[in-house]
PDB file of N, CA and C in Angstrom:
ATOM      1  N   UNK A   1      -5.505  10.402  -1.977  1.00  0.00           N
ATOM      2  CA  UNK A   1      -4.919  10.808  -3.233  1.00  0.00           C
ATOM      3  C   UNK A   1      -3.814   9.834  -3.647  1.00  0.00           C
ATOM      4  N   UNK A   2      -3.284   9.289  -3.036  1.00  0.00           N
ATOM      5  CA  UNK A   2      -1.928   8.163  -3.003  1.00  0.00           C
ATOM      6  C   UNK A   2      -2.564   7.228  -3.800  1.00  0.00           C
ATOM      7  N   UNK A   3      -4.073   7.007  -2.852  1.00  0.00           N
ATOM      8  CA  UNK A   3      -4.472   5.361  -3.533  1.00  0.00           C
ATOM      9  C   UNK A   3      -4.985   5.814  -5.061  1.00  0.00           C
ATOM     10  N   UNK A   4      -4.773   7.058  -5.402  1.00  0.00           N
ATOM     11  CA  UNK A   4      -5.505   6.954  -6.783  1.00  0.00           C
ATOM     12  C   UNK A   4      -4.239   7.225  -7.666  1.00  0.00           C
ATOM     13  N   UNK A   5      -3.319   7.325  -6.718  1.00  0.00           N
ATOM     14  CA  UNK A   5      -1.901   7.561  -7.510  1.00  0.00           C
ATOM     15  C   UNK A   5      -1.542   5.409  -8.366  1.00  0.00           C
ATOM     16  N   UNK A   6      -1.786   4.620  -7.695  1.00  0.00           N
ATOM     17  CA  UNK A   6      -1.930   3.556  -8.511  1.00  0.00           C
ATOM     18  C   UNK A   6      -2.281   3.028  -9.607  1.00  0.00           C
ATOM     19  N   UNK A   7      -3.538   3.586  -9.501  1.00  0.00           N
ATOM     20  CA  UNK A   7      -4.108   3.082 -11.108  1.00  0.00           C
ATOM     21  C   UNK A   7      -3.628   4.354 -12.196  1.00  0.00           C
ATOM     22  N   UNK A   8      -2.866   5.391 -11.870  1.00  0.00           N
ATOM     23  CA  UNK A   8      -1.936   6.117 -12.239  1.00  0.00           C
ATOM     24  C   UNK A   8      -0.966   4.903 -13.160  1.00  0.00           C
ATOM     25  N   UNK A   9      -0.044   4.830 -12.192  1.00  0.00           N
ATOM     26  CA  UNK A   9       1.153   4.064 -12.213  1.00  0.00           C
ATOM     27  C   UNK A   9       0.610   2.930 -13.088  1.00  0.00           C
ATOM     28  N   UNK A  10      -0.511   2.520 -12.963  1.00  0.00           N
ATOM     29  CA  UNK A  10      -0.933   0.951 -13.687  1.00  0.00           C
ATOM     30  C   UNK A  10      -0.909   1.095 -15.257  1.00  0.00           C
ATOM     31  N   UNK A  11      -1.753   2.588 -15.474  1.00  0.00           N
ATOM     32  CA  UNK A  11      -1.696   2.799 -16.660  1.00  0.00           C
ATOM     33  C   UNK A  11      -0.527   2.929 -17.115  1.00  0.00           C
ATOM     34  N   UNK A  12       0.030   3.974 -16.732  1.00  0.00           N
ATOM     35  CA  UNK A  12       1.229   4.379 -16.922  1.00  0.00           C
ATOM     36  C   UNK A  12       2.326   3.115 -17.798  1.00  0.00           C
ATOM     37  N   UNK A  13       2.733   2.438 -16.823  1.00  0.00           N
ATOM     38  CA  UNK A  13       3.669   1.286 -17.019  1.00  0.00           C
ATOM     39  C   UNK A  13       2.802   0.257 -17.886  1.00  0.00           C
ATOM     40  N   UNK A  14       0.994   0.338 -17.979  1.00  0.00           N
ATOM     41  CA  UNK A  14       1.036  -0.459 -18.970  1.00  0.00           C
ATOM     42  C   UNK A  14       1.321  -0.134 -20.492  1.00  0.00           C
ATOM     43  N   UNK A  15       1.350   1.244 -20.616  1.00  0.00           N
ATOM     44  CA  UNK A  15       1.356   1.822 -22.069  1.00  0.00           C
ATOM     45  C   UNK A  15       2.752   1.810 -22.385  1.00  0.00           C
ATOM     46  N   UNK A  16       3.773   1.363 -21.548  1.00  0.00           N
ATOM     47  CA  UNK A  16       5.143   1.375 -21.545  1.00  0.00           C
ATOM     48  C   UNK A  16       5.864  -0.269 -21.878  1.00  0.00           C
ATOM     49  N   UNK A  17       4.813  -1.175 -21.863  1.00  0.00           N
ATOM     50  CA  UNK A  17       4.892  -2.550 -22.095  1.00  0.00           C
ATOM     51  C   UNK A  17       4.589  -2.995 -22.929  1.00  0.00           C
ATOM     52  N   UNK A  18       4.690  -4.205 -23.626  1.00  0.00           N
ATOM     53  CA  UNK A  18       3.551  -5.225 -25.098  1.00  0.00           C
ATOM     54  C   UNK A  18       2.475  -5.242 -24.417  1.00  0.00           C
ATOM     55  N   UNK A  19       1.679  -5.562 -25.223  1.00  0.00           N
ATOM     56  CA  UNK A  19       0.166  -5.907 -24.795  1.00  0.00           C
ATOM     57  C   UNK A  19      -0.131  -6.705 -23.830  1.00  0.00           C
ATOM     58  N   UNK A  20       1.010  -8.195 -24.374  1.00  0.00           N
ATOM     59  CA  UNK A  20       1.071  -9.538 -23.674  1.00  0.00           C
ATOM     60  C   UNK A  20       1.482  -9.216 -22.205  1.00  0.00           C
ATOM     61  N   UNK A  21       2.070  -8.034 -21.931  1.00  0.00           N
ATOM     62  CA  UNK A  21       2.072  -8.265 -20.753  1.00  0.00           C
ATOM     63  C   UNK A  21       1.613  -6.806 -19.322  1.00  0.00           C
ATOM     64  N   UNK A  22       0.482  -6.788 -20.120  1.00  0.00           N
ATOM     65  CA  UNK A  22      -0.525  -5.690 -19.744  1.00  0.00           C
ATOM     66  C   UNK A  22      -0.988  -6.513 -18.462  1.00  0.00           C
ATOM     67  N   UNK A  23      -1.507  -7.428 -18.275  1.00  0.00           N
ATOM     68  CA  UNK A  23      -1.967  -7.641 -16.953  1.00  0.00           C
ATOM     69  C   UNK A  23      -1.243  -8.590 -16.004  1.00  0.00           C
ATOM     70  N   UNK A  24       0.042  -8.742 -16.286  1.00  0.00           N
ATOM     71  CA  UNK A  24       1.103  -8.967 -15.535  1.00  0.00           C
ATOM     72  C   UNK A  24       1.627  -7.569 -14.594  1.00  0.00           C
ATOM     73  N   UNK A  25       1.276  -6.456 -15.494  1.00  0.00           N
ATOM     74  CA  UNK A  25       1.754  -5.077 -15.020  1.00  0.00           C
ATOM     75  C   UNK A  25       0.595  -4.731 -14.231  1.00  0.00           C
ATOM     76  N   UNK A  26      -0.702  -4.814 -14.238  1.00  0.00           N
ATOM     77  CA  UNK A  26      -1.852  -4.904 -13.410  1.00  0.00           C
ATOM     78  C   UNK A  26      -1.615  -5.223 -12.291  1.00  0.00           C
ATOM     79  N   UNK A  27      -1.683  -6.779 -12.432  1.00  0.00           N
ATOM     80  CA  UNK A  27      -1.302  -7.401 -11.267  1.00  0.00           C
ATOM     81  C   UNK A  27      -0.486  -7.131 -10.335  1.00  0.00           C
ATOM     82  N   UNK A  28       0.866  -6.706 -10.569  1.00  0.00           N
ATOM     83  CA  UNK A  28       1.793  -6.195  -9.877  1.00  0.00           C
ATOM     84  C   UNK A  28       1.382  -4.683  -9.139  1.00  0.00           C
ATOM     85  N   UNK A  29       0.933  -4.057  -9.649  1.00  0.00           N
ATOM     86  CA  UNK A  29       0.472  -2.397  -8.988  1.00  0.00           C
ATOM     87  C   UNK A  29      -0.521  -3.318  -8.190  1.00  0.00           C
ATOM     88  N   UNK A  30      -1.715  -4.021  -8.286  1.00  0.00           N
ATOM     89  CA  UNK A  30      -2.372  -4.653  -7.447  1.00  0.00           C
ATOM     90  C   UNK A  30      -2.165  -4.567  -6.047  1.00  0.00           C
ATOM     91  N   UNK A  31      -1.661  -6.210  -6.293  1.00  0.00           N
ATOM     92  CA  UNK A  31      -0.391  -6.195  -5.158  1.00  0.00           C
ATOM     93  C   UNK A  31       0.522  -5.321  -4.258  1.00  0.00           C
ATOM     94  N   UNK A  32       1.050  -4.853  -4.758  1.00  0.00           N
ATOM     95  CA  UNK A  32       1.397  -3.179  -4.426  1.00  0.00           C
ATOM     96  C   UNK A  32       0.691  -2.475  -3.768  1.00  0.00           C
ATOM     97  N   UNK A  33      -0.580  -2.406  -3.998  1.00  0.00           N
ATOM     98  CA  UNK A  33      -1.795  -1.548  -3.237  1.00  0.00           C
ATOM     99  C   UNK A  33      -1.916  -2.353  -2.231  1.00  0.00           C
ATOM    100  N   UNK A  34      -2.238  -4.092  -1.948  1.00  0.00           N
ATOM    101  CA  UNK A  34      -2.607  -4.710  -1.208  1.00  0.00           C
ATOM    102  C   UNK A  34      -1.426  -4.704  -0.120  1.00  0.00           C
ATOM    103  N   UNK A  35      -0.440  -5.217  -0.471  1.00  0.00           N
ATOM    104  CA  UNK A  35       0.338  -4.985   0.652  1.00  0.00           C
ATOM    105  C   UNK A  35       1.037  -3.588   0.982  1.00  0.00           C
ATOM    106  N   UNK A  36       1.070  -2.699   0.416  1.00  0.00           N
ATOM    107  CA  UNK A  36       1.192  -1.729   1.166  1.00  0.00           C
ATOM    108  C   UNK A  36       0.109  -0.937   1.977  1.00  0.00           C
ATOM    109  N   UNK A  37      -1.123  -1.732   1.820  1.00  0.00           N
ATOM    110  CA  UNK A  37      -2.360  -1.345   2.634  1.00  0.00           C
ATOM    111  C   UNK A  37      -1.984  -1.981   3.583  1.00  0.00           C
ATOM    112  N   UNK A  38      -1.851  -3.429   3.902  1.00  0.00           N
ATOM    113  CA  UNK A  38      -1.731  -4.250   4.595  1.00  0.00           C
ATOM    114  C   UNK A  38      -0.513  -3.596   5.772  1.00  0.00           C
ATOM    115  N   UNK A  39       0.361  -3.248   5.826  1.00  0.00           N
ATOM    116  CA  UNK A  39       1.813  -2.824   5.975  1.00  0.00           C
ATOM    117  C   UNK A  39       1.485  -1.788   7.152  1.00  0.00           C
ATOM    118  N   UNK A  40       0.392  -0.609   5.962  1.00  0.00           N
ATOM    119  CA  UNK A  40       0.540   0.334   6.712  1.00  0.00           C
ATOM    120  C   UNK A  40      -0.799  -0.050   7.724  1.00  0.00           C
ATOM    121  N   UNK A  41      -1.846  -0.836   7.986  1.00  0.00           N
ATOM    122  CA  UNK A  41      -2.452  -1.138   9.204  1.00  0.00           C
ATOM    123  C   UNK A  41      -1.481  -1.330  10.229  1.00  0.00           C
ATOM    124  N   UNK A  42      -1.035  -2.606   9.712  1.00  0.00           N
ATOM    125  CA  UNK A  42       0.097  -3.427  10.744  1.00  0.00           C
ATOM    126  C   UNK A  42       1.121  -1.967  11.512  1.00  0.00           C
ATOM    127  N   UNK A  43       1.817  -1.603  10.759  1.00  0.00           N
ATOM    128  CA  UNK A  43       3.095  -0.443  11.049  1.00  0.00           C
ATOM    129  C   UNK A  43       2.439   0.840  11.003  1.00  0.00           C
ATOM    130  N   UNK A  44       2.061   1.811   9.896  1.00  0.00           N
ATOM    131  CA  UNK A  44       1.764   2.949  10.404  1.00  0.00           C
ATOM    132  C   UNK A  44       0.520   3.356  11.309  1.00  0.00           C
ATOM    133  N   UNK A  45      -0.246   2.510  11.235  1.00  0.00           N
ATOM    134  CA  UNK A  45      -1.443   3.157  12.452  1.00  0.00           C
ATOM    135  C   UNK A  45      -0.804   3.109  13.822  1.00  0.00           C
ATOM    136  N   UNK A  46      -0.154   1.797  14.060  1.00  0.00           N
ATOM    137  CA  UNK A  46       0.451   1.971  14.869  1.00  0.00           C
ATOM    138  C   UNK A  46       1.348   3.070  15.896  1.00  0.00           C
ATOM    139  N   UNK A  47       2.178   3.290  14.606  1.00  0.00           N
ATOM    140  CA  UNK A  47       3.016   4.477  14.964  1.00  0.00           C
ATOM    141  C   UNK A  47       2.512   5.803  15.179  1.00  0.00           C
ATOM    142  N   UNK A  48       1.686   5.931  14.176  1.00  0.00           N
ATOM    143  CA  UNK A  48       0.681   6.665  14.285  1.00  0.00           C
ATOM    144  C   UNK A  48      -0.280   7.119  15.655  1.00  0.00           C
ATOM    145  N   UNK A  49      -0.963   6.055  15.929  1.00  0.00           N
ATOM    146  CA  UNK A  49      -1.711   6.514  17.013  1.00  0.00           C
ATOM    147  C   UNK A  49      -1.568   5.663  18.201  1.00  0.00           C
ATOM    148  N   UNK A  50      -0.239   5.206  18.237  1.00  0.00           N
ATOM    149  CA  UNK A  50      -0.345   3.951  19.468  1.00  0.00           C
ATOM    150  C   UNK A  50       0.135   5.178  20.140  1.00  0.00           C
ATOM    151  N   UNK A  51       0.273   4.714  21.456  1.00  0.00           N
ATOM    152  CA  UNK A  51       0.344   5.271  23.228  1.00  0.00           C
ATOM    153  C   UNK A  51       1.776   4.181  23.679  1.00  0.00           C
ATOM    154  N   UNK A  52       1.905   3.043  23.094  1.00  0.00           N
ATOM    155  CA  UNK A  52       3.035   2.608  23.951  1.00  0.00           C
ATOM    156  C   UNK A  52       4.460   3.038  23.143  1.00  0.00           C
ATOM    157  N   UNK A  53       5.349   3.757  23.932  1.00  0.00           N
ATOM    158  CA  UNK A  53       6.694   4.118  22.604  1.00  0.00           C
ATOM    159  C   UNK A  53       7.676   2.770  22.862  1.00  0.00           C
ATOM    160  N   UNK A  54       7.758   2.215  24.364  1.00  0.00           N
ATOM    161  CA  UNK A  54       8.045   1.232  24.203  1.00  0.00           C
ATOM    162  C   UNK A  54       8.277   0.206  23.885  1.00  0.00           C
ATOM    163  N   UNK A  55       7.042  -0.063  23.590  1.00  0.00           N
ATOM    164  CA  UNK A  55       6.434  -1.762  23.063  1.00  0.00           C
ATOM    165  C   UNK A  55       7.568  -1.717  21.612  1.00  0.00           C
ATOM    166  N   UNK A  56       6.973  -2.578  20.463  1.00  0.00           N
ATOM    167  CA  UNK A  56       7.343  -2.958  19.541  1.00  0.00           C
ATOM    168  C   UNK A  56       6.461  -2.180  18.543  1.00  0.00           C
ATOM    169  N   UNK A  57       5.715  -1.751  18.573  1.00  0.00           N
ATOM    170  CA  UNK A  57       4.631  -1.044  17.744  1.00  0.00           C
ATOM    171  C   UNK A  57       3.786  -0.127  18.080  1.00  0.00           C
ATOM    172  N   UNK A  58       3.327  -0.222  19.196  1.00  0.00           N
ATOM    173  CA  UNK A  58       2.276   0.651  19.955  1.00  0.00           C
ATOM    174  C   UNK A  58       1.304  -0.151  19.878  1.00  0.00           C
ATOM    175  N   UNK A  59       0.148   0.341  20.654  1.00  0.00           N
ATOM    176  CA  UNK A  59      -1.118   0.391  21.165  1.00  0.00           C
ATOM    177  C   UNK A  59      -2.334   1.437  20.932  1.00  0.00           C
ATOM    178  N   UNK A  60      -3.255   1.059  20.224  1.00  0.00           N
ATOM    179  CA  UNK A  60      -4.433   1.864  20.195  1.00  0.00           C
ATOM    180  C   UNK A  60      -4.937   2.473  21.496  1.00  0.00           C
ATOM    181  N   UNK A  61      -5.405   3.954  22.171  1.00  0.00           N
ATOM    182  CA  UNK A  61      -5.555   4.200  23.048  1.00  0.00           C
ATOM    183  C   UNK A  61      -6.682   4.388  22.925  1.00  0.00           C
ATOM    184  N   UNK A  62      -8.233   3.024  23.128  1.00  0.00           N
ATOM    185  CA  UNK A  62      -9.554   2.919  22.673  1.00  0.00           C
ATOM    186  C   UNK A  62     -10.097   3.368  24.037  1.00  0.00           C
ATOM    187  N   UNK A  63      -9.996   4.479  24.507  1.00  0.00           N
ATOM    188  CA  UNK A  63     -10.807   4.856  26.132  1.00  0.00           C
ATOM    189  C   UNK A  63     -12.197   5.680  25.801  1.00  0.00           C
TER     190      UNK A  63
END
């Protein structure tokens, strides 16, 4: 539901802009999606389902 909360926000902020800069505002929610996808592999799965509390991030526990 989050990821559809974006193209939310895309519209949103584009109807709030000039035209000219309608897919500057695209682009940016884009991005946005990409690295906060990216982010949360790296960091929340981690935290999420790692096994080490130690480490720096955790560990997948693939048994």
């Amino acid at each position: 539901m989050v990821f559809f909360m974006q193209a939310g926000f895309a519209m949103a902020e584009t109807g709030f802009t000039r035209a000219k800069n309608a897919g500057s505002m695209i682009m940016k929610n884009l991005m946005d999606f990409c690295i906060g996808s990216v982010a949360f592999w790296v960091l929340g799965f981690g935290i999420m389902f790692g096994s080490d509390i130690i480490g720096l991030i955790g560990k997948a526990d693939l048994r």
